[in-house]
Protein backbone atom coordinates (compact mmCIF):
# COMPACT_ATOMS: atom_id res chain seq x y z
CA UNK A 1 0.00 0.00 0.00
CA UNK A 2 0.96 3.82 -0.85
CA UNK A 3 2.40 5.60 1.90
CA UNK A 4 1.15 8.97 2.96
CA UNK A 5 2.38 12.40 4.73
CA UNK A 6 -0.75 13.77 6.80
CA UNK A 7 -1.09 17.57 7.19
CA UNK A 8 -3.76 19.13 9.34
CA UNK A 9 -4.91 22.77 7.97
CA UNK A 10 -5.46 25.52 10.54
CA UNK A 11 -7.28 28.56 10.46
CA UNK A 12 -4.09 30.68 9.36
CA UNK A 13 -3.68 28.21 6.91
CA UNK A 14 -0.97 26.97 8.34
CA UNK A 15 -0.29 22.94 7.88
CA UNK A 16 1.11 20.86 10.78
CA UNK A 17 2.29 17.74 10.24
CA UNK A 18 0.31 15.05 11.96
CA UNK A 19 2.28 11.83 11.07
CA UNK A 20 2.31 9.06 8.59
CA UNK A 21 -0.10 6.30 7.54
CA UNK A 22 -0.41 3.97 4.18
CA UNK A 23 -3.53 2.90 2.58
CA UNK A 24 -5.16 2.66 -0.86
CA UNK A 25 -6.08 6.41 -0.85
CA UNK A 26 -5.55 9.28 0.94
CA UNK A 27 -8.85 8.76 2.87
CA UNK A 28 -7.92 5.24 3.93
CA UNK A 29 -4.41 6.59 5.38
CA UNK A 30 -6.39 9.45 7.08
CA UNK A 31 -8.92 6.64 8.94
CA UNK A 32 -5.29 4.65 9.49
CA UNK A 33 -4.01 7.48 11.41
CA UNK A 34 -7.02 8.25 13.30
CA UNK A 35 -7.34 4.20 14.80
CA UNK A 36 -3.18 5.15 15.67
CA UNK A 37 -3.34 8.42 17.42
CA UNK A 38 -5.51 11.13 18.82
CA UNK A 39 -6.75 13.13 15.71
CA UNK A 40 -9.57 15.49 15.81
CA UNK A 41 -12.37 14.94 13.69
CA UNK A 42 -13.83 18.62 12.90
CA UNK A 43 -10.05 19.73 11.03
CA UNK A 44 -9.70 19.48 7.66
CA UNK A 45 -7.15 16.91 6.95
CA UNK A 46 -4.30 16.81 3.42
CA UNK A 47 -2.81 13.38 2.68
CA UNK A 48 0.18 13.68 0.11
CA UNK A 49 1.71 10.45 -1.50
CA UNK A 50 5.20 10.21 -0.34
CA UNK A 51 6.72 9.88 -3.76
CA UNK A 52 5.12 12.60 -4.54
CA UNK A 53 5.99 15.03 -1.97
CA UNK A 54 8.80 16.81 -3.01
CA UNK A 55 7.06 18.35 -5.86
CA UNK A 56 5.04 20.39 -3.83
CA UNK A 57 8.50 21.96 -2.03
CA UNK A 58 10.99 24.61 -2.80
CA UNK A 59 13.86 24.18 -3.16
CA UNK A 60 15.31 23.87 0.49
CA UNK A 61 17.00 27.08 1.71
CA UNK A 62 19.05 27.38 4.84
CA UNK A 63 18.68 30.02 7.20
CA UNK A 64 20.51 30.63 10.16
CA UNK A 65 18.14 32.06 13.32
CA UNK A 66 18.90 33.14 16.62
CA UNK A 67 17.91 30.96 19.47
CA UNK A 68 18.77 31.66 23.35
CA UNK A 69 21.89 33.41 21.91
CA UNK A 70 23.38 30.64 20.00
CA UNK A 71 22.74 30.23 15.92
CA UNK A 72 20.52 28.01 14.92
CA UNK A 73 20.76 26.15 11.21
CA UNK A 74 16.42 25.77 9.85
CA UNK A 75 15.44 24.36 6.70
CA UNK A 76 12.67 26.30 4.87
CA UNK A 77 10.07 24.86 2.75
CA UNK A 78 6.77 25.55 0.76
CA UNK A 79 3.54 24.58 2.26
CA UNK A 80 2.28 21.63 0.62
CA UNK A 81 -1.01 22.61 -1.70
């Protein structure tokens, strides 16, 4: 079975990753996930194929951030769609 990447959408569209989970569509990894782990029903729920995943990226940049006075290496990416 495919595997899947599981985002959850917020309100500031802003998508957290939730976790991982196969099945035969993106719907059947979403009700995998939910029999795993604590996942609320009212959000609105993305399920990307993993092969398929780094097509909806930019290329990674590197940026260097501040963090209780030491520099901190962060990879930036594109939301998924």
């Amino acid at each position: 079975m495919p595997r899947y990447i599981i985002f959850e959408k917020t309100r500031n569209f802003d998508y957290k990753l939730k976790g991982r989970a196969e099945g035969k569509t993106g719907g059947d990894a979403i009700k995998n996930l939910r029999k795993r782990s604590y996942v609320n029903t009212k959000s609105p729920y993305i399920a990307i194929p993993v092969n398929v995943f780094g097509k909806y990226q930019f290329n990674p940049t590197s940026k260097t951030i501040k963090v209780l006075g030491k520099n901190t290496k962060t990879t930036i990416w594109k939301k998924p769609k």
